[in-house]
PDB file of N, CA and C in Angstrom:
ATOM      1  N   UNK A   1      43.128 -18.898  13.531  1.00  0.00           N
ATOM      2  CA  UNK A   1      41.799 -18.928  12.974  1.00  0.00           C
ATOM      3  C   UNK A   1      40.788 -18.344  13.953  1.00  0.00           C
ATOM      4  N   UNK A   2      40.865 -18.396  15.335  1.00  0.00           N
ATOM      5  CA  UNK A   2      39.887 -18.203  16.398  1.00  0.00           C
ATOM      6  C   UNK A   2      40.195 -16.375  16.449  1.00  0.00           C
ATOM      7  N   UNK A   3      41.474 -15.716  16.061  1.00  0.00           N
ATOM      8  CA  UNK A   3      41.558 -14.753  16.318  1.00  0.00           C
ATOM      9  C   UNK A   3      40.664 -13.665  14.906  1.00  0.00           C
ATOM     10  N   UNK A   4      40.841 -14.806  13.843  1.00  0.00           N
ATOM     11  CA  UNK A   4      40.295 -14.088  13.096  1.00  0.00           C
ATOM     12  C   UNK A   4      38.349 -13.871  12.907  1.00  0.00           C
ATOM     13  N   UNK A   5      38.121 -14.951  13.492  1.00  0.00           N
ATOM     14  CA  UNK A   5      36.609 -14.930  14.178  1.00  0.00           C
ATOM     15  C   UNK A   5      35.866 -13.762  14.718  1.00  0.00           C
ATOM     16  N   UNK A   6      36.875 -14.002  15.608  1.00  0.00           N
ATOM     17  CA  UNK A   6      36.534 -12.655  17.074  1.00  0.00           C
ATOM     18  C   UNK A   6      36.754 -11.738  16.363  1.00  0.00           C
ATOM     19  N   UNK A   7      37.278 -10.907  15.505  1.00  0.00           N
ATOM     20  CA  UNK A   7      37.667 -10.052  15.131  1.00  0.00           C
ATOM     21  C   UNK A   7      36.126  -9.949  14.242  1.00  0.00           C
ATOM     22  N   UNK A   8      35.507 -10.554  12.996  1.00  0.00           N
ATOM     23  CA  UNK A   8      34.546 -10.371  12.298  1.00  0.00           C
ATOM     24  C   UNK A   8      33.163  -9.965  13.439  1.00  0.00           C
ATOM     25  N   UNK A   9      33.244 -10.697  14.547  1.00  0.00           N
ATOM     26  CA  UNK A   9      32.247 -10.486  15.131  1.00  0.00           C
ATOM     27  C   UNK A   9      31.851  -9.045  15.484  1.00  0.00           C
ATOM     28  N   UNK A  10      30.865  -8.738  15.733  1.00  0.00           N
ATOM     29  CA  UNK A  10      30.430  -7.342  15.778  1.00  0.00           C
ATOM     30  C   UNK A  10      29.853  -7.239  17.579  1.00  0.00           C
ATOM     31  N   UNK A  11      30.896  -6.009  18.187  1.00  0.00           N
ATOM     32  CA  UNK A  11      30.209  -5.661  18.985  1.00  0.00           C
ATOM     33  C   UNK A  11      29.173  -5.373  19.703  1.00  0.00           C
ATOM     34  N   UNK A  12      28.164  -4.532  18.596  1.00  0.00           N
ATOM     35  CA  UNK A  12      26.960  -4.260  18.549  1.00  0.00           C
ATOM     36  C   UNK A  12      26.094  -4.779  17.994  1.00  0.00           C
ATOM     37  N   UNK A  13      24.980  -4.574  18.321  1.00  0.00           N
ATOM     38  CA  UNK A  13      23.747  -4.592  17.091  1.00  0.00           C
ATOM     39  C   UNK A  13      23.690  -4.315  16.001  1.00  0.00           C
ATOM     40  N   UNK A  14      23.684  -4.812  14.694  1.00  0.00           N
ATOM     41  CA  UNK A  14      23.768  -4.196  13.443  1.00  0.00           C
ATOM     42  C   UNK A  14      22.518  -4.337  12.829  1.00  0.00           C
ATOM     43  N   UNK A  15      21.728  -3.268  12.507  1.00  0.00           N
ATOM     44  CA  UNK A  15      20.345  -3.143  11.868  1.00  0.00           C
ATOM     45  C   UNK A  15      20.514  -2.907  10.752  1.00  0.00           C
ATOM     46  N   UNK A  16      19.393  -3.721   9.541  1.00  0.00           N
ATOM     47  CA  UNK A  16      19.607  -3.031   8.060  1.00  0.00           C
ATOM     48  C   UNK A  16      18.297  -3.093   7.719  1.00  0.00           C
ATOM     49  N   UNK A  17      17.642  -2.270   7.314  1.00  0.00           N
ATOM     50  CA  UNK A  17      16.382  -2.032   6.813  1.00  0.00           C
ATOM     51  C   UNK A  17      15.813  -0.602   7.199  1.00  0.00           C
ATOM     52  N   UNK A  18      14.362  -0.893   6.647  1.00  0.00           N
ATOM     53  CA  UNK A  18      13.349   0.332   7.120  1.00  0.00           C
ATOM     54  C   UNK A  18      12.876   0.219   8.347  1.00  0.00           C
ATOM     55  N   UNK A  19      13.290  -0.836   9.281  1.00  0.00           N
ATOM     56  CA  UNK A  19      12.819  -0.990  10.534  1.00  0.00           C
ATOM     57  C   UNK A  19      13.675  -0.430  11.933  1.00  0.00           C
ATOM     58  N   UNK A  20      15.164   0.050  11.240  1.00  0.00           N
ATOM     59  CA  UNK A  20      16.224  -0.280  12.074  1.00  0.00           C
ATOM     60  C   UNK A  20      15.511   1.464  13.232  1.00  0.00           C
ATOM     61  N   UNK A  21      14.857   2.217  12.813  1.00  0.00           N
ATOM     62  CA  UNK A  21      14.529   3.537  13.421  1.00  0.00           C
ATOM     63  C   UNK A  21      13.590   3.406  14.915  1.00  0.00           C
ATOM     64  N   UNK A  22      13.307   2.711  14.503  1.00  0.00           N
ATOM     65  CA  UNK A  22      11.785   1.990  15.299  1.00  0.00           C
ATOM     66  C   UNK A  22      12.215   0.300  16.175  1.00  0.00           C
ATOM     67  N   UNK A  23      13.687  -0.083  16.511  1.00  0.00           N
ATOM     68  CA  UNK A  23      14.054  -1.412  17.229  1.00  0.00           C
ATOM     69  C   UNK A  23      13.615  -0.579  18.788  1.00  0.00           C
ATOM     70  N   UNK A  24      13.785   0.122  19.043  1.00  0.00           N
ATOM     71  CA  UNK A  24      13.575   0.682  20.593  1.00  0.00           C
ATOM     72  C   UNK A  24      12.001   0.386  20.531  1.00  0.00           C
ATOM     73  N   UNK A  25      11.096   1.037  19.880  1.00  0.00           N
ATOM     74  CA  UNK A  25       9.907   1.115  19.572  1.00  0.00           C
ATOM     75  C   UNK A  25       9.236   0.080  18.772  1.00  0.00           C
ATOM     76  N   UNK A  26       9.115  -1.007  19.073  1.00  0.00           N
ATOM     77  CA  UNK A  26       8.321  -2.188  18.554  1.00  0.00           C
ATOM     78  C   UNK A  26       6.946  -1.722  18.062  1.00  0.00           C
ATOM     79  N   UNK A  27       5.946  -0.898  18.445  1.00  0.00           N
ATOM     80  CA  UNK A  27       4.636  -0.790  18.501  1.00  0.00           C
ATOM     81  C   UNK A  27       4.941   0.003  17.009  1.00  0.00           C
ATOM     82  N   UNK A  28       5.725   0.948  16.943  1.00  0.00           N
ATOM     83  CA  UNK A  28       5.778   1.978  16.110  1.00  0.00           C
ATOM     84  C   UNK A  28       6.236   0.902  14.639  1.00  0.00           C
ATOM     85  N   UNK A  29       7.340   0.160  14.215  1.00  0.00           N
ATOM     86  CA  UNK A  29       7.294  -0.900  13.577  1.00  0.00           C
ATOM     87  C   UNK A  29       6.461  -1.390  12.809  1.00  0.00           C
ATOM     88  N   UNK A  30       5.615  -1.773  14.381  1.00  0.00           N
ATOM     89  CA  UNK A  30       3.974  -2.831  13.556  1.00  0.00           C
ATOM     90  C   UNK A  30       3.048  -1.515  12.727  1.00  0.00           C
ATOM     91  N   UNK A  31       3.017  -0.395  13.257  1.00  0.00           N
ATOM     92  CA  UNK A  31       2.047   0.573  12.661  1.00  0.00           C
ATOM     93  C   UNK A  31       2.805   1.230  11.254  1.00  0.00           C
ATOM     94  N   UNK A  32       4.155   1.231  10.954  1.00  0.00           N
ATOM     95  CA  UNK A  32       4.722   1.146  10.045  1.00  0.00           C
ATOM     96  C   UNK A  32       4.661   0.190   8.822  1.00  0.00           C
ATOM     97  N   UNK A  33       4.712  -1.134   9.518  1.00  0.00           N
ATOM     98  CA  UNK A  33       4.410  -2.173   8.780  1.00  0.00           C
ATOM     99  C   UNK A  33       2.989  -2.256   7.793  1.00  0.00           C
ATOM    100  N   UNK A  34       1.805  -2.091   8.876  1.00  0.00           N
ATOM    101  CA  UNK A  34       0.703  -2.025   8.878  1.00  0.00           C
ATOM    102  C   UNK A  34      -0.016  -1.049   7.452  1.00  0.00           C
ATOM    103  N   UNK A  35       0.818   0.187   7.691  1.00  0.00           N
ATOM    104  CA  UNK A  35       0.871   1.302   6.310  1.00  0.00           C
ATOM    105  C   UNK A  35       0.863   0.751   5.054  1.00  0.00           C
ATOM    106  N   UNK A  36       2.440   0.296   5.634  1.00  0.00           N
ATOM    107  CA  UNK A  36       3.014  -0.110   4.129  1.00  0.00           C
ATOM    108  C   UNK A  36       2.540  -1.248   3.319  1.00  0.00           C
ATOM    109  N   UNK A  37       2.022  -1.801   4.311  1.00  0.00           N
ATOM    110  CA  UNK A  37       1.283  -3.142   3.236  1.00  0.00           C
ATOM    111  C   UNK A  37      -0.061  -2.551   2.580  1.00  0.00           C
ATOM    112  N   UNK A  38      -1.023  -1.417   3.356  1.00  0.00           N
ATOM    113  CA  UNK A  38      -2.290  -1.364   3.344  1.00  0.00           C
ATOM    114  C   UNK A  38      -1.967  -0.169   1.798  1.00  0.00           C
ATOM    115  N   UNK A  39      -0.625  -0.116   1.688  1.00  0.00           N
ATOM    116  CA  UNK A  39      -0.699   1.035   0.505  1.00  0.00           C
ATOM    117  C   UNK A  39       0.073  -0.142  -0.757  1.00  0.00           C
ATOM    118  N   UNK A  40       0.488  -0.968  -0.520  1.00  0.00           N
ATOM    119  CA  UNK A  40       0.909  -2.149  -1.586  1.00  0.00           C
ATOM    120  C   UNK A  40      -0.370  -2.570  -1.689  1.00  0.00           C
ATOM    121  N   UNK A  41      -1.118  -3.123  -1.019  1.00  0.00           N
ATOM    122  CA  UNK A  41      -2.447  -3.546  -1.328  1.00  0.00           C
ATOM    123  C   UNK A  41      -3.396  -2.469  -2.322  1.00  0.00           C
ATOM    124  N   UNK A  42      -3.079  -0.898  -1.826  1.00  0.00           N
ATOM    125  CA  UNK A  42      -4.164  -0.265  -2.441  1.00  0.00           C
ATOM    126  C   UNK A  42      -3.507  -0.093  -4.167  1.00  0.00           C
ATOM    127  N   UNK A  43      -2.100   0.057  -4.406  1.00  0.00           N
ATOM    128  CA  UNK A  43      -1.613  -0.011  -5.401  1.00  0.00           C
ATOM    129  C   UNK A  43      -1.882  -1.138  -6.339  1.00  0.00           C
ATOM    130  N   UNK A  44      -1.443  -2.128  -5.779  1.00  0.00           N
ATOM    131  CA  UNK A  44      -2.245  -3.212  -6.671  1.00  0.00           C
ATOM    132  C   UNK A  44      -3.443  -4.104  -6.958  1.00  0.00           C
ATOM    133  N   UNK A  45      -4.174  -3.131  -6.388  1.00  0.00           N
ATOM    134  CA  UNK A  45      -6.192  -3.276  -5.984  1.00  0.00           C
ATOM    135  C   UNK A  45      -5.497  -2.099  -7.297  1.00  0.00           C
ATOM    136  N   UNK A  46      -4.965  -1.052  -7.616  1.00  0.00           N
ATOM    137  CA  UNK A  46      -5.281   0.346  -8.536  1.00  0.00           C
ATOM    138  C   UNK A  46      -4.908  -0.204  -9.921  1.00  0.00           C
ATOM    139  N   UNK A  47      -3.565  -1.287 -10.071  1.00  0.00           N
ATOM    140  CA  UNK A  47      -3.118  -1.395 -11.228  1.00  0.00           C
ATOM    141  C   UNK A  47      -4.030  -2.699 -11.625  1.00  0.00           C
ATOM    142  N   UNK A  48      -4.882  -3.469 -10.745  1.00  0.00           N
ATOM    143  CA  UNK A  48      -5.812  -4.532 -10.827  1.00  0.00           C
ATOM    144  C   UNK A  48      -7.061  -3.953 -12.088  1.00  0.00           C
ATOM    145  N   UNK A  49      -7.266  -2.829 -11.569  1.00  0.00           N
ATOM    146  CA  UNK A  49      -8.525  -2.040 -12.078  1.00  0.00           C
ATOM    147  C   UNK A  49      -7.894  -1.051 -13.487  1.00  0.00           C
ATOM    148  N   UNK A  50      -7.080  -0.970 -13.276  1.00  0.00           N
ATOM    149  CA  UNK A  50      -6.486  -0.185 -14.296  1.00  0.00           C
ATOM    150  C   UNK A  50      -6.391  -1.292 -15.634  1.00  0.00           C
ATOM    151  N   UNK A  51      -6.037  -2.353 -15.263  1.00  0.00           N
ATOM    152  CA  UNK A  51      -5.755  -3.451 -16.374  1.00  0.00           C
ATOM    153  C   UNK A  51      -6.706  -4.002 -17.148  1.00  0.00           C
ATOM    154  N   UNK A  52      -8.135  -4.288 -15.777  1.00  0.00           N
ATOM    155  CA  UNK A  52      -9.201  -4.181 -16.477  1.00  0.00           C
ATOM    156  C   UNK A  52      -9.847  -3.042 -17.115  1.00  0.00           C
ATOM    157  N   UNK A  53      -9.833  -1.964 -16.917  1.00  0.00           N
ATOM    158  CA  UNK A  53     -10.083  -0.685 -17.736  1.00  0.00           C
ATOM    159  C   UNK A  53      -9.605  -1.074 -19.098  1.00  0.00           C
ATOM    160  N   UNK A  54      -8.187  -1.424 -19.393  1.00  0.00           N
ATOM    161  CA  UNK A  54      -7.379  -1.486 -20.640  1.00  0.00           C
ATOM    162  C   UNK A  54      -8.134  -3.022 -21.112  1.00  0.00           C
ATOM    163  N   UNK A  55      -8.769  -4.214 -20.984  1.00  0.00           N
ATOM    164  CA  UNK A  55      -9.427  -4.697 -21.207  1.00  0.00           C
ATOM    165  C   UNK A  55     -10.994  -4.712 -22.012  1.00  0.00           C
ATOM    166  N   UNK A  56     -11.426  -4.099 -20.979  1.00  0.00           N
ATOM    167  CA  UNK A  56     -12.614  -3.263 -21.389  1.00  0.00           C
ATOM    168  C   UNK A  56     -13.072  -2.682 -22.503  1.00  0.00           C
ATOM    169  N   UNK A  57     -11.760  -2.013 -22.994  1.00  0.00           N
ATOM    170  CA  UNK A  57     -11.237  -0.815 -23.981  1.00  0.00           C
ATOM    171  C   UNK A  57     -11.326  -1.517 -25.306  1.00  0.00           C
ATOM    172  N   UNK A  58      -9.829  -2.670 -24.730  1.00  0.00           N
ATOM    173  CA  UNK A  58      -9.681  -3.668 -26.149  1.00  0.00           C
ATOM    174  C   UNK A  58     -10.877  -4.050 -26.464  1.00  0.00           C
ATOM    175  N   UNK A  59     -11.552  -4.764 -25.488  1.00  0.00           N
ATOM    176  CA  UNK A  59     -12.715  -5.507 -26.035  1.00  0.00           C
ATOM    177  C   UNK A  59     -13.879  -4.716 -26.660  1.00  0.00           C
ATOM    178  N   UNK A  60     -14.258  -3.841 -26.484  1.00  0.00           N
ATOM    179  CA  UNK A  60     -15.412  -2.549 -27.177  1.00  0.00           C
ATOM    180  C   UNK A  60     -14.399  -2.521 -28.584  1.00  0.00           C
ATOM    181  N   UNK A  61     -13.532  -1.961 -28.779  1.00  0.00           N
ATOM    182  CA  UNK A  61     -12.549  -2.117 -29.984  1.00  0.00           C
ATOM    183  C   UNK A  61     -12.555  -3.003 -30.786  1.00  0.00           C
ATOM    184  N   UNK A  62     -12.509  -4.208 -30.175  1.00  0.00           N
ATOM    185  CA  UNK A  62     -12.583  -5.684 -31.138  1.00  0.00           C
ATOM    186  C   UNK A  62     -13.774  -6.135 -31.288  1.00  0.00           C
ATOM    187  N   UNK A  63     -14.912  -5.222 -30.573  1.00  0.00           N
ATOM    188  CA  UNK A  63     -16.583  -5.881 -30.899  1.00  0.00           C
ATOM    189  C   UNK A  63     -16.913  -5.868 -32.089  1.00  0.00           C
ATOM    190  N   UNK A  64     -16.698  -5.329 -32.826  1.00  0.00           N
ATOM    191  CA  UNK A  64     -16.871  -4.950 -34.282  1.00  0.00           C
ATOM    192  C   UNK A  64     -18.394  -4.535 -34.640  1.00  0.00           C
ATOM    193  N   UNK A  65     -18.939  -4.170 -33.899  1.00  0.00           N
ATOM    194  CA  UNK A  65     -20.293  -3.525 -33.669  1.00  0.00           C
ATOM    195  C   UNK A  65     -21.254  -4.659 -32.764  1.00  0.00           C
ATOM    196  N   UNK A  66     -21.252  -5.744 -32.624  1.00  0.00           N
ATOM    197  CA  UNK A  66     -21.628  -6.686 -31.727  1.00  0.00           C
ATOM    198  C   UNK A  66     -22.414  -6.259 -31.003  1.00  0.00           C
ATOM    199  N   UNK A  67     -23.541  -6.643 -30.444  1.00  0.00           N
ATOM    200  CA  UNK A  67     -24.347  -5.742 -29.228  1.00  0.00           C
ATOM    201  C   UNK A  67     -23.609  -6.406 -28.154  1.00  0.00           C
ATOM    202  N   UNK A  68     -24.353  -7.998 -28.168  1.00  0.00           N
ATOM    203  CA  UNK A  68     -23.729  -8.744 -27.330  1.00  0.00           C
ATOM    204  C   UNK A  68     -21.866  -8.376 -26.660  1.00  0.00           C
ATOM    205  N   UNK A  69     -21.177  -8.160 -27.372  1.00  0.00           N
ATOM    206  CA  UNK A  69     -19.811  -8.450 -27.267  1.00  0.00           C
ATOM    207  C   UNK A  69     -19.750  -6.301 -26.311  1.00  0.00           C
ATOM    208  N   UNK A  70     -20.388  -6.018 -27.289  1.00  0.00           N
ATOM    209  CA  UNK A  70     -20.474  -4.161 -26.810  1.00  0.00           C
ATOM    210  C   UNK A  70     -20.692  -4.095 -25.293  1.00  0.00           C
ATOM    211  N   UNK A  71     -21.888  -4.783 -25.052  1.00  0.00           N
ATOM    212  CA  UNK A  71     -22.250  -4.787 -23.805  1.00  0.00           C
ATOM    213  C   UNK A  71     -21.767  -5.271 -22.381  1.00  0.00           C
ATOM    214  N   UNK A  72     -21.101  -6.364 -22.879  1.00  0.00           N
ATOM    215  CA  UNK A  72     -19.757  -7.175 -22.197  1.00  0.00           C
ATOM    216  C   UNK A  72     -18.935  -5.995 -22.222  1.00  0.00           C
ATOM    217  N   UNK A  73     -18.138  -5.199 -23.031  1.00  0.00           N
ATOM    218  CA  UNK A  73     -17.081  -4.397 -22.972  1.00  0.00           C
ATOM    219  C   UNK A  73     -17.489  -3.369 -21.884  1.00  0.00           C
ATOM    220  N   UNK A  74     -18.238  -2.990 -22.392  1.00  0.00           N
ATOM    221  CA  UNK A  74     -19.707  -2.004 -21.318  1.00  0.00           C
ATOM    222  C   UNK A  74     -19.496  -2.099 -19.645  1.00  0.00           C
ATOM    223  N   UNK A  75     -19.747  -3.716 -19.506  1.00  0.00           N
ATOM    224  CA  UNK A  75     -19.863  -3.764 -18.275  1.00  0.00           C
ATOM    225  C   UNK A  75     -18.598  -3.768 -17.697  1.00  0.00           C
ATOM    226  N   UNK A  76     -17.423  -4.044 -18.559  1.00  0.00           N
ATOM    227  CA  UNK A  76     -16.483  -4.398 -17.930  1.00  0.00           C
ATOM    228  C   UNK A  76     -15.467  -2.567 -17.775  1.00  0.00           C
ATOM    229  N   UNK A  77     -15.744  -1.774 -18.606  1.00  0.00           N
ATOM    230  CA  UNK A  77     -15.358  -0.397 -18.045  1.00  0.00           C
ATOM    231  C   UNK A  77     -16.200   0.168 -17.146  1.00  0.00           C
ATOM    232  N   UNK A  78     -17.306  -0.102 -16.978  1.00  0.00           N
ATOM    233  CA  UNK A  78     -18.031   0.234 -15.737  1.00  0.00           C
ATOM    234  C   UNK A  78     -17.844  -0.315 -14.682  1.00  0.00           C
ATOM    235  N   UNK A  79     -17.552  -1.363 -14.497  1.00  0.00           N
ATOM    236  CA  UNK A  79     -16.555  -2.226 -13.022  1.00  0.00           C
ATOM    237  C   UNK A  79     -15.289  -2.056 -12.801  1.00  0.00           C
ATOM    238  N   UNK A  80     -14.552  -1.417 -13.979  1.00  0.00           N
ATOM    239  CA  UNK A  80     -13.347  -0.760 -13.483  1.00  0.00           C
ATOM    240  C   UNK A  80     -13.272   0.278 -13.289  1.00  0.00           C
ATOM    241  N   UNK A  81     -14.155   1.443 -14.072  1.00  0.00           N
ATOM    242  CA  UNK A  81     -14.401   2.569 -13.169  1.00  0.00           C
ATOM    243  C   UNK A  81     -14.740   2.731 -11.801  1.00  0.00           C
ATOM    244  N   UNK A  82     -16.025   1.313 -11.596  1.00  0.00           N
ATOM    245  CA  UNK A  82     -16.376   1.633  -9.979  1.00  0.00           C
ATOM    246  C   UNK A  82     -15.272   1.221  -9.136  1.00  0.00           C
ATOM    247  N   UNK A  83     -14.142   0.492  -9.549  1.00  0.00           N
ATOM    248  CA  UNK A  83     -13.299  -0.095  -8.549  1.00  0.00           C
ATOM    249  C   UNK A  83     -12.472   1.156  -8.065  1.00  0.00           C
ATOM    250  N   UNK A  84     -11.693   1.490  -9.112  1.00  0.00           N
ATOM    251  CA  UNK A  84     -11.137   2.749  -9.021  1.00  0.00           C
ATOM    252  C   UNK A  84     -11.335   3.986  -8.125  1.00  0.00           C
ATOM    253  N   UNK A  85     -13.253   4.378  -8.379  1.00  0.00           N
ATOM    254  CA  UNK A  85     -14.116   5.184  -7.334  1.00  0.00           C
ATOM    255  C   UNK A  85     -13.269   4.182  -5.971  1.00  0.00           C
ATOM    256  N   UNK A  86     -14.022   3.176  -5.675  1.00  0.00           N
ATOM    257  CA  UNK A  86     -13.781   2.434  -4.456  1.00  0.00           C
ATOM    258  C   UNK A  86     -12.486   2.607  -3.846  1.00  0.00           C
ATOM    259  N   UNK A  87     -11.250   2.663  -4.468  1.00  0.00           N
ATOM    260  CA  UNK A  87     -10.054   2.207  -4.388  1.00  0.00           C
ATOM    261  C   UNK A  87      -9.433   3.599  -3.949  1.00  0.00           C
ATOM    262  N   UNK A  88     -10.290   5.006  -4.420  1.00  0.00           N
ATOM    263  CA  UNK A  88      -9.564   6.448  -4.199  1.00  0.00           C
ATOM    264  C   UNK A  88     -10.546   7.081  -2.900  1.00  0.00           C
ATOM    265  N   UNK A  89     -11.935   6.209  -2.793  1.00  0.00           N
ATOM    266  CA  UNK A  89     -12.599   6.723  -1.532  1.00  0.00           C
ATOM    267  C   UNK A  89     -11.984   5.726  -0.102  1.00  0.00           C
ATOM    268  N   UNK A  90     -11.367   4.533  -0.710  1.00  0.00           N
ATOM    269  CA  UNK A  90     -10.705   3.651   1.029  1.00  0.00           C
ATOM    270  C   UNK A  90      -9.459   4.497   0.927  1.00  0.00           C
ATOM    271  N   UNK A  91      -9.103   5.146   0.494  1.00  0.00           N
ATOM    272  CA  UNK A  91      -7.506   5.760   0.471  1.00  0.00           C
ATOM    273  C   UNK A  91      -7.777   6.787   1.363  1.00  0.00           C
ATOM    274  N   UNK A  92      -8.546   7.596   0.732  1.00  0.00           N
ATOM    275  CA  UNK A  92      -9.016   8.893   1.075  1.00  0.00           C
ATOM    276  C   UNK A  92      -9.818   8.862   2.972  1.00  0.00           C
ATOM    277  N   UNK A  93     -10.785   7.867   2.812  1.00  0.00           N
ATOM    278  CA  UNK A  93     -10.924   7.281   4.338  1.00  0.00           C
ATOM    279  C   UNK A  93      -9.647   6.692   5.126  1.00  0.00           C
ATOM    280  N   UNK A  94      -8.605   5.883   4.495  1.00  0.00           N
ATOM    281  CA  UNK A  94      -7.856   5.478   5.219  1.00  0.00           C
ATOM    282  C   UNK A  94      -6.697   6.437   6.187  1.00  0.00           C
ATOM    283  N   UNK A  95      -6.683   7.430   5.138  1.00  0.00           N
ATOM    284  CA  UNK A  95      -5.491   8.738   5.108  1.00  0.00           C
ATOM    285  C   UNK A  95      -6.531   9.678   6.447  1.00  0.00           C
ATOM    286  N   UNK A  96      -7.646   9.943   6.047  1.00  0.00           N
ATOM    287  CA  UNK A  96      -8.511  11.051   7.205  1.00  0.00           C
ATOM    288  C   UNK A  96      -8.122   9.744   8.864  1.00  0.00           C
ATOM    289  N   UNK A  97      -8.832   8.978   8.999  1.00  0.00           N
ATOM    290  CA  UNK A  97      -9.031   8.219   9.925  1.00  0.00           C
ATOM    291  C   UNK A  97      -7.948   8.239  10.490  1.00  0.00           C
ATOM    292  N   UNK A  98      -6.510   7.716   9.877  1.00  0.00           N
ATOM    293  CA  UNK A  98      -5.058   7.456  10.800  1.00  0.00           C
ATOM    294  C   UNK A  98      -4.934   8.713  11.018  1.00  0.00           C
ATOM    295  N   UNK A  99      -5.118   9.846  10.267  1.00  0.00           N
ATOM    296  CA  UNK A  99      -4.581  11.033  10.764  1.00  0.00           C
ATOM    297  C   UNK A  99      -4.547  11.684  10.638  1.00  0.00           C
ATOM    298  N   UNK A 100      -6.037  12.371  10.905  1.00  0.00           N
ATOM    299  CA  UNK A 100      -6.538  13.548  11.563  1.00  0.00           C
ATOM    300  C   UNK A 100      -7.663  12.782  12.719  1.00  0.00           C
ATOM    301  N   UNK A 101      -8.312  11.939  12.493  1.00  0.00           N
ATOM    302  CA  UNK A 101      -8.870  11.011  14.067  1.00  0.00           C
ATOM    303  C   UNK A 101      -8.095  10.314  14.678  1.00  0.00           C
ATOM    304  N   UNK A 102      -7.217   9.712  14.510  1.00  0.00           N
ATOM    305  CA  UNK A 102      -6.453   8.607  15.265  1.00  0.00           C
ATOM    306  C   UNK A 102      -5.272   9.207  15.298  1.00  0.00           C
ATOM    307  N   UNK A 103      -4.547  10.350  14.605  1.00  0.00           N
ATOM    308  CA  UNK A 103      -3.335  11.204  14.967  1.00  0.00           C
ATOM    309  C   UNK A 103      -2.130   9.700  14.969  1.00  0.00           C
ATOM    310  N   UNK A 104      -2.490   8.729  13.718  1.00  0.00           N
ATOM    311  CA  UNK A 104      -1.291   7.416  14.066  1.00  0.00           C
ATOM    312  C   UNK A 104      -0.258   7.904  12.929  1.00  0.00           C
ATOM    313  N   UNK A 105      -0.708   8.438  11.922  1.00  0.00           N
ATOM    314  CA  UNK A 105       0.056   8.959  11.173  1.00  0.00           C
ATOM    315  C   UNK A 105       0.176  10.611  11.248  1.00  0.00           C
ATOM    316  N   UNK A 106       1.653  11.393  11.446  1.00  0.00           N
ATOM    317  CA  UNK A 106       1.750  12.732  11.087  1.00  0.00           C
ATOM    318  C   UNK A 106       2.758  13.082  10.255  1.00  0.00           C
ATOM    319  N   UNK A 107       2.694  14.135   9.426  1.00  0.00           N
ATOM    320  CA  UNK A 107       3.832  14.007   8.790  1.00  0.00           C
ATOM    321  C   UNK A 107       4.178  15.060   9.343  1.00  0.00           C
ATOM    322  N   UNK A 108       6.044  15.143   9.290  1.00  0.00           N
ATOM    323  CA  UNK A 108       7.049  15.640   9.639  1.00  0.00           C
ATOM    324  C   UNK A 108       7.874  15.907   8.797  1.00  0.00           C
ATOM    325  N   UNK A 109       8.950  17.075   9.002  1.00  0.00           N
ATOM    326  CA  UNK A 109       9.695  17.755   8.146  1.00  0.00           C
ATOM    327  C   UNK A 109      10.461  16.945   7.281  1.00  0.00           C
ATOM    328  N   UNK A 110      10.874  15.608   8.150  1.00  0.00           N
ATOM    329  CA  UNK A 110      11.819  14.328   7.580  1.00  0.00           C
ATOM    330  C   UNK A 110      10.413  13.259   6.690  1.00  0.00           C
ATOM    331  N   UNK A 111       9.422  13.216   6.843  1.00  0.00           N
ATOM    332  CA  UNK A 111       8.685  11.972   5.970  1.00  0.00           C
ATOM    333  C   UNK A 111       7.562  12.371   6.973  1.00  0.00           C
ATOM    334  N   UNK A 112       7.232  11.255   7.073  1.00  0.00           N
ATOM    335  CA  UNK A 112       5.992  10.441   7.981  1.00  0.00           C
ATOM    336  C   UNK A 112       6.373   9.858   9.147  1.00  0.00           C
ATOM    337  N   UNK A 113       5.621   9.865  10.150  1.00  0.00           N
ATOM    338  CA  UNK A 113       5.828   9.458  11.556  1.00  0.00           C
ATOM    339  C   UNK A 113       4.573   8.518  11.371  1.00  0.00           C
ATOM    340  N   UNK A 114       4.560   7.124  11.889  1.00  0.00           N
ATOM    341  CA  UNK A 114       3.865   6.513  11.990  1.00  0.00           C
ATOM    342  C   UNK A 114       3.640   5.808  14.020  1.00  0.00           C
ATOM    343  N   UNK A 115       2.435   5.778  14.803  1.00  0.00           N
ATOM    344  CA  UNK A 115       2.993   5.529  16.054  1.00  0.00           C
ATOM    345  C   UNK A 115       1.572   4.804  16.551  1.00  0.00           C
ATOM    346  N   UNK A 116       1.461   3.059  16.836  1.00  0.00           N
ATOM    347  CA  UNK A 116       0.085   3.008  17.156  1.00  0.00           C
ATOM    348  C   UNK A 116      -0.176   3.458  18.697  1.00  0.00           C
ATOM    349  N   UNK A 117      -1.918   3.747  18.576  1.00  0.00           N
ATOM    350  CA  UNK A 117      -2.120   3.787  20.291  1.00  0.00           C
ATOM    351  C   UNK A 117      -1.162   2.943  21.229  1.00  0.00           C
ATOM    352  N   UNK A 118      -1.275   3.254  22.195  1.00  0.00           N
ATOM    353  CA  UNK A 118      -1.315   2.442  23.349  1.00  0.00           C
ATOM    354  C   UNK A 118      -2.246   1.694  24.626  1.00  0.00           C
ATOM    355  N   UNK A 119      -2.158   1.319  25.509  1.00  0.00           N
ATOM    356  CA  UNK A 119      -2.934   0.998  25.928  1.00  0.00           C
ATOM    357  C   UNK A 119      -1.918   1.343  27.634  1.00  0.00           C
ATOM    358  N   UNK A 120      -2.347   2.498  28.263  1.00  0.00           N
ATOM    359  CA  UNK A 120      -1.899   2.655  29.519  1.00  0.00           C
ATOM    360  C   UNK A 120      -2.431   2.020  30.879  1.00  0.00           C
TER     361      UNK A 120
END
């Protein structure tokens, strides 16, 4: 039984994920990490606003001429339009800032290189 143990055990390190590129490079990781959440966030800040758009829609639809009910519908495609604005100008700032000022993101022939400052 002990021989068959030793045998499963693994010599090495065995990495599985999107992180395994970046174990030498810890810093690079966190600025990886850092991306990927800030673009899950902007995706579902997009399908947030998108849903209310389709809200909006229904409800002007089901006003049945209503001022009251119109105007509610009103406001509510105009707050999902502005989110949307909001949601494609932090993208658009987020994308300039990492990289073309902060050079944390570049892309490369293989994807994206992601790498935070340092501090020397």
């Amino acid at each position: 039984m002990l021989s068959i143990i030793a045998q499963i055990k693994p010599s090495e390190n065995i990495c599985a994920g999107p992180f395994c590129d970046s174990i030498a490079n810890p810093g690079s990781a966190v600025g990886l990490l850092i991306a990927r959440l800030f673009n899950i966030i902007l995706i579902i800040g997009a399908a947030f606003t998108l849903v209310y758009l389709m809200w909006g829609a229904f409800d002007w639809i089901t006003s049945a001429g209503e001022k009251e009910r119109l105007a509610k519908a009103q406001k509510k495609l105009t707050q999902a339009v502005v989110g949307l604005i909001v949601l494609f100008v932090v993208w658009t700032l987020w994308a300039f800032v990492t990289g073309d000022v902060l050079g944390i993101i570049k892309k490369t022939g293989d994807g994206w290189t992601i790498t935070l400052p340092t501090l020397q």
